[in-house]
Structure formats: C-alpha cells, structure tokens
Protein backbone atom coordinates (compact mmCIF):
# COMPACT_ATOMS: atom_id res chain seq x y z
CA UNK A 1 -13.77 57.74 27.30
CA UNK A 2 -17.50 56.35 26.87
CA UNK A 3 -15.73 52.86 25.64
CA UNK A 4 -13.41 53.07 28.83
CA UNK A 5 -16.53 54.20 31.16
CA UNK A 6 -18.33 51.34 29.35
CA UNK A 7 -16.01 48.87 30.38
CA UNK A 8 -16.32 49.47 33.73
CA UNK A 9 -20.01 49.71 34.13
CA UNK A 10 -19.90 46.44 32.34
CA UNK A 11 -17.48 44.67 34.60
CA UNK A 12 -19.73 46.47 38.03
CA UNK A 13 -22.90 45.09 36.34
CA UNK A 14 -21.31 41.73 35.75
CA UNK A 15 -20.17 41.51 39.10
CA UNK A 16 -22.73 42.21 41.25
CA UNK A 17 -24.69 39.35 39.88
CA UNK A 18 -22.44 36.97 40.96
CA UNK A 19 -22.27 38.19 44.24
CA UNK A 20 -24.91 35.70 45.04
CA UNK A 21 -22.18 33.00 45.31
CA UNK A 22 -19.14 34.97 46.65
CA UNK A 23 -17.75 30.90 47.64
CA UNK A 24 -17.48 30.17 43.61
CA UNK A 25 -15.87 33.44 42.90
CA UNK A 26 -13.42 32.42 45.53
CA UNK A 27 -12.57 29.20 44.55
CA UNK A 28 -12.03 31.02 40.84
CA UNK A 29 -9.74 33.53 41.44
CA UNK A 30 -7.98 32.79 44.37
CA UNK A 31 -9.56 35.75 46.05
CA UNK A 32 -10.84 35.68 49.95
CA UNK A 33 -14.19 36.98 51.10
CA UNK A 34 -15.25 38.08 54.61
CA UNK A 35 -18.58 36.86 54.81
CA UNK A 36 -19.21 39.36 58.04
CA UNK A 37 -17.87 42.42 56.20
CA UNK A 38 -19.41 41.39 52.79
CA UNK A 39 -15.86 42.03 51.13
CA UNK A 40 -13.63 40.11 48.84
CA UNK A 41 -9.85 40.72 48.99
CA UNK A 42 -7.62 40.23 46.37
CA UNK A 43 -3.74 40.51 45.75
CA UNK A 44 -3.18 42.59 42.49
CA UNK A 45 0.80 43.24 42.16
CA UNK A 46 1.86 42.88 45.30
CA UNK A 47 -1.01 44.76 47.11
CA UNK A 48 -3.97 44.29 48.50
CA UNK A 49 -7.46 45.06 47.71
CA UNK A 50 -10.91 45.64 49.01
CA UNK A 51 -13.55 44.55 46.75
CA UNK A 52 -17.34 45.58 48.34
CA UNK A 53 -20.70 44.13 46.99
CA UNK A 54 -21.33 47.36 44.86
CA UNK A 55 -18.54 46.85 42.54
CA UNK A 56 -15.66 49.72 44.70
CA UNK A 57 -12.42 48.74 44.82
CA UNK A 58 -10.06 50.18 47.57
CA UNK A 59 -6.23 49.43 48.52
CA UNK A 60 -6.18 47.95 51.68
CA UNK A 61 -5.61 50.33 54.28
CA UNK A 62 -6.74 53.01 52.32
CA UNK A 63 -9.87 54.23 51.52
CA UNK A 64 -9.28 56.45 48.28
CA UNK A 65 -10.96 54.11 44.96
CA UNK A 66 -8.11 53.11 42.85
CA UNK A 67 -7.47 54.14 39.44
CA UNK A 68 -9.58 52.85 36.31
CA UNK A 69 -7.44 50.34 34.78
CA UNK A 70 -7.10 48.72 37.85
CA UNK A 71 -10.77 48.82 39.03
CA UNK A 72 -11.99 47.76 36.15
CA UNK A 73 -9.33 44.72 35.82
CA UNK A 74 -9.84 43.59 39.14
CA UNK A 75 -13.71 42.96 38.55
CA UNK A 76 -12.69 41.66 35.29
CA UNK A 77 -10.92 39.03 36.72
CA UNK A 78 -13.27 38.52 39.31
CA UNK A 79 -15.83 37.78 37.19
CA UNK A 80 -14.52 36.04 34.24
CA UNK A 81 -11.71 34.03 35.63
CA UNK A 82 -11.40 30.45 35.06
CA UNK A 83 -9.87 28.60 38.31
CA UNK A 84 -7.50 27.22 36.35
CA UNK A 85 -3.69 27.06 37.97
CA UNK A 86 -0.59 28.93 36.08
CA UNK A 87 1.27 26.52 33.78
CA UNK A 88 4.47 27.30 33.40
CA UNK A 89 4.34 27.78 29.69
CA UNK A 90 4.76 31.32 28.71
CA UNK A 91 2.92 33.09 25.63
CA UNK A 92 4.21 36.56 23.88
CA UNK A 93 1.59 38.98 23.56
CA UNK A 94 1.49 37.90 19.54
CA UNK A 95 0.60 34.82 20.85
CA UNK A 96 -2.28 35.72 22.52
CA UNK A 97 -5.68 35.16 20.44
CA UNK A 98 -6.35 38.10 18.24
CA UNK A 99 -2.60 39.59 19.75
CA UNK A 100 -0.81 40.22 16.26
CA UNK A 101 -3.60 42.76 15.62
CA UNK A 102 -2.46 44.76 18.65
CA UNK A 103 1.09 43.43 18.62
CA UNK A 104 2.14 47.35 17.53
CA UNK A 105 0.65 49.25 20.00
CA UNK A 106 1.35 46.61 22.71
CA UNK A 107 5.23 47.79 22.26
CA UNK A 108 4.60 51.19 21.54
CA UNK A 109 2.90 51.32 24.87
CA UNK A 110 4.89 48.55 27.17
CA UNK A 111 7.95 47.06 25.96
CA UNK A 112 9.52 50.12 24.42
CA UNK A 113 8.81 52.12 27.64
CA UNK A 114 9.97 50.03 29.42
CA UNK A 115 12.90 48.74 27.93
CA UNK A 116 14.48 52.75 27.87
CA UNK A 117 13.63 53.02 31.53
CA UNK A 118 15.66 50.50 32.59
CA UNK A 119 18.00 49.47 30.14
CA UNK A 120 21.20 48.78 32.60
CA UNK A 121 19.11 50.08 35.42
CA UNK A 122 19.05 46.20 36.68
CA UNK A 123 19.48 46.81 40.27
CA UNK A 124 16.04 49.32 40.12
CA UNK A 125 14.75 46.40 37.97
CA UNK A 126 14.97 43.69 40.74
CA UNK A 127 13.95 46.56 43.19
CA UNK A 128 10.69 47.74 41.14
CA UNK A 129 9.68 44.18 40.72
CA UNK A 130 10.13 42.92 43.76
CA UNK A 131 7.65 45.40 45.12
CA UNK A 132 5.25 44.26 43.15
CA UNK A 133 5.94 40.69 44.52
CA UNK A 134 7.88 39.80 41.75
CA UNK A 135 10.99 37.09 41.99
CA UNK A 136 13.69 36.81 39.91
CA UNK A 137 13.90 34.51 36.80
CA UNK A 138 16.56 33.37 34.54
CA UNK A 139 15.06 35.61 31.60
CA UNK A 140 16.92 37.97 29.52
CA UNK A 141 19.71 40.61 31.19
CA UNK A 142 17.53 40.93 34.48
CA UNK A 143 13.99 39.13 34.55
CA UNK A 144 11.26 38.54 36.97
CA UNK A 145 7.81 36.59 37.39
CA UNK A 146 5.34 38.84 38.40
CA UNK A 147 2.38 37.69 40.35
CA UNK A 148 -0.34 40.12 38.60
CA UNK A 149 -3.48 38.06 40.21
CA UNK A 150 -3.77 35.17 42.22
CA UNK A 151 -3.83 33.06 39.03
CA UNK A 152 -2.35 34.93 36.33
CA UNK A 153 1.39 35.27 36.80
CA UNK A 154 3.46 37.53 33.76
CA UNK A 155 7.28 37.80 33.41
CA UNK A 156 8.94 40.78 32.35
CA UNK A 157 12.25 40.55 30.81
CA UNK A 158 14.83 43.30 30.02
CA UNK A 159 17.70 43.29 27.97
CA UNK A 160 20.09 46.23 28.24
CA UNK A 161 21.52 48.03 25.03
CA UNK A 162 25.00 48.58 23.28
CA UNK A 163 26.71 50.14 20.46
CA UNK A 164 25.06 48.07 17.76
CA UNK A 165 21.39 47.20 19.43
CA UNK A 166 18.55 49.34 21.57
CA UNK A 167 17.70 48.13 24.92
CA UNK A 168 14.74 45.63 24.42
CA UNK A 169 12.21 44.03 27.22
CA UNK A 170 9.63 41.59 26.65
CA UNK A 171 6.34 40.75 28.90
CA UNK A 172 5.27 37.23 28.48
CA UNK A 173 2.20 35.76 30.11
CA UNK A 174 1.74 32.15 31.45
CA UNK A 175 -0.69 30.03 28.64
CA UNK A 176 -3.48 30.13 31.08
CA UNK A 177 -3.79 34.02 30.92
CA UNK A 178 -6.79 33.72 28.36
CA UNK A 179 -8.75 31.57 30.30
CA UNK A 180 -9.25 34.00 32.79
CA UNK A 181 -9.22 37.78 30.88
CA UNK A 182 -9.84 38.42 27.26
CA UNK A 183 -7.03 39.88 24.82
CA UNK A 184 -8.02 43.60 25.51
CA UNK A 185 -7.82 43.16 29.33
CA UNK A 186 -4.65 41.27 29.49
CA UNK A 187 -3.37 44.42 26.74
CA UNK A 188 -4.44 46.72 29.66
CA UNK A 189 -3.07 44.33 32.37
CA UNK A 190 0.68 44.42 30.46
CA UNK A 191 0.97 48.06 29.97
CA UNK A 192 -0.70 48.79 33.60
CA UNK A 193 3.02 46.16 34.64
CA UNK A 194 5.15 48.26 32.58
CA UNK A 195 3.84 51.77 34.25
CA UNK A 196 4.16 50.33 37.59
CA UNK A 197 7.54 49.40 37.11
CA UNK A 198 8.61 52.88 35.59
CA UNK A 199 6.73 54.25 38.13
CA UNK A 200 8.95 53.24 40.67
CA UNK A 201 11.90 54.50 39.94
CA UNK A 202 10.11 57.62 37.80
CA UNK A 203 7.21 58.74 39.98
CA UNK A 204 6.27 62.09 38.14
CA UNK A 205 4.87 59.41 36.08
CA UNK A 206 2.48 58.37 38.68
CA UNK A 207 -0.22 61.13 37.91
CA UNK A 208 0.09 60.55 33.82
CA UNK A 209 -2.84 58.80 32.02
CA UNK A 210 -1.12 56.29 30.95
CA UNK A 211 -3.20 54.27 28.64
CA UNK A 212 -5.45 57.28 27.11
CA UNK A 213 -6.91 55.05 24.56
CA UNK A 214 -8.80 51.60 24.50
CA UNK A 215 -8.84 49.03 21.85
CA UNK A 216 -11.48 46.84 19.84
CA UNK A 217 -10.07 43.27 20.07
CA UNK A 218 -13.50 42.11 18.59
C-alpha cells in the first residue's frame, strides 16, 4: 500500500508542475483543457474525465474521485507521455522493456482472467469492448482495438477453448506504448482492460481490488 500510495503522490507532485504549460500537455496527450475552468479532459476507455490543477480526477458528470489505478494512470500519462501517434505495430507484453520479468504475473492477472470469462462469450466480448470504445479487429476468435488514451491504443484478443486446448486471450499494445508510460504502468493499464471487460458482463466484480499488489520493474 505505501508503494501504491507512493505512486500516486508521485504522479500528483509531477503533475502539478507542469501545470504551468497546460498547452504542451495538450499537444502530448491528446487531452483538452478549459482554460476558464482550469481543467483538462481526457478520454480513458471510452469515458471521460475531469482532470483539476490539484492532481483530482473525476468521471465526467460525476463528481465521486475515481479509483486508484485509474487516477494514478491518468496523471501518469499526463505527465510522461510522448506526443507521439499510435503505429500500427503491436508489441506482447514480453515485448515490452523489462516485460519477460513480469510476463508471469501479467497472465496470472489479465490474460487468464480474461480468457475464462469469455471464452465463447463473443457476443458479450464485442458488447464489453465496444463500451469501452473499442472496434472490432481481425484478431484471434473475437478481437478488438481498444482506445485506452488518446495515444495509446491496446488490442485484446480472445480465443475460445475445446476438447484438447483452454480458452486463451492475449492483450497487445501498439510499439509506441513505452514512449508514453513505463513497463509497470502499462502492467497496471492491461490488467485495469481486462477487469473492465469482466466487469461488464460480471459486475460483483466491480467492488474487488483487483490488482492488490504493485511491482518493481526497476
């Protein structure tokens, strides 16, 4: 919990001293700021956020701060992201730098989750994605690109099982991923897709703490 509470304070510290120049954090991440308001907003899966000068993050619409993994990624990317555009090459989570240390627990805590969710579940696939703004994709059984920030796409495949073989799913993100959030965020950022997704067709899940652990990709 300190390491978790860490990374937060971190990523508010971080952020509100580039709040001087809310146009280059713009131009960044893709984000829009109301210079009236003092607020950025910011499309995270499919929904919109409120980002104020002190580092709060609310849902649009709704006052109530959002959960940690999400506040914390948000300012993450807010902060550290590149400006570069998606390129349409996609990278494993092995692939990642420093991934095939965490390659283990990345499955244990995403793909294997939710590959059993949905395994021929591929009509609550499409559905689950697609409120996250997902769109299909030629991937796998059923597959999607997810739009997880402005800049930072991820697909999520699914393959359902048989007889002979488990269901399996995959979550790939687009080359540019590490140019904008370090290994350990993007770890966060994959497992906070797969509880989303199970969330939408499960959600007793919703009130679970999902990750429960943080890792040292140092």
């Amino acid at each position: 919990m300190i390491k978790q509470l860490n990374a937060l304070n971190e990523a508010r510290l971080k952020f509100k001293s580039l709040i001087v120049e809310p146009e280059l954090i713009t131009l960044r991440t893709g984000a829009t700021f109301d210079s009236n308001k003092k607020i950025f907003s910011l499309t995270y899966f499919g929904q919109d956020y409120l980002i104020d000068f002190a580092g709060n993050v609310y849902k649009q619409g709704n006052r109530k701060e959002v959960s940690y993994n999400d506040h914390t990624l948000i300012l993450q990317y807010l902060c550290s992201a590149s400006g570069l555009p998606p390129r349409g090459k996609w990278l494993s989570f092995l692939e990642l730098p420093y991934g095939a240390l965490h390659n283990a627990p990345f499955y244990t805590d995403a793909l294997k989750p939710l590959a059993e969710a949905f395994d021929t579940r591929m009509d609550d696939f499409y559905r689950a994605t697609k409120y996250l703004g997902g769109t299909p994709v030629n991937m796998g059984d059923a597959g999607a690109i997810i739009p997880a920030l402005p800049k930072l796409p991820l697909a999520v495949a699914i393959w359902s099982g048989d007889d002979e073989f488990p269901p399996r799913a995959n979550i790939l993100f687009d080359s540019v991923a590490p140019t904008h959030l370090t290994t350990a965020a993007l770890w966060v950022l994959g497992v906070e897709l797969a509880h989303k997704l199970i969330t939408y067709i499960k959600p007793e899940r919703q009130g679970l703490n999902w990750l429960g652990k943080t890792l040292d990709f140092s």
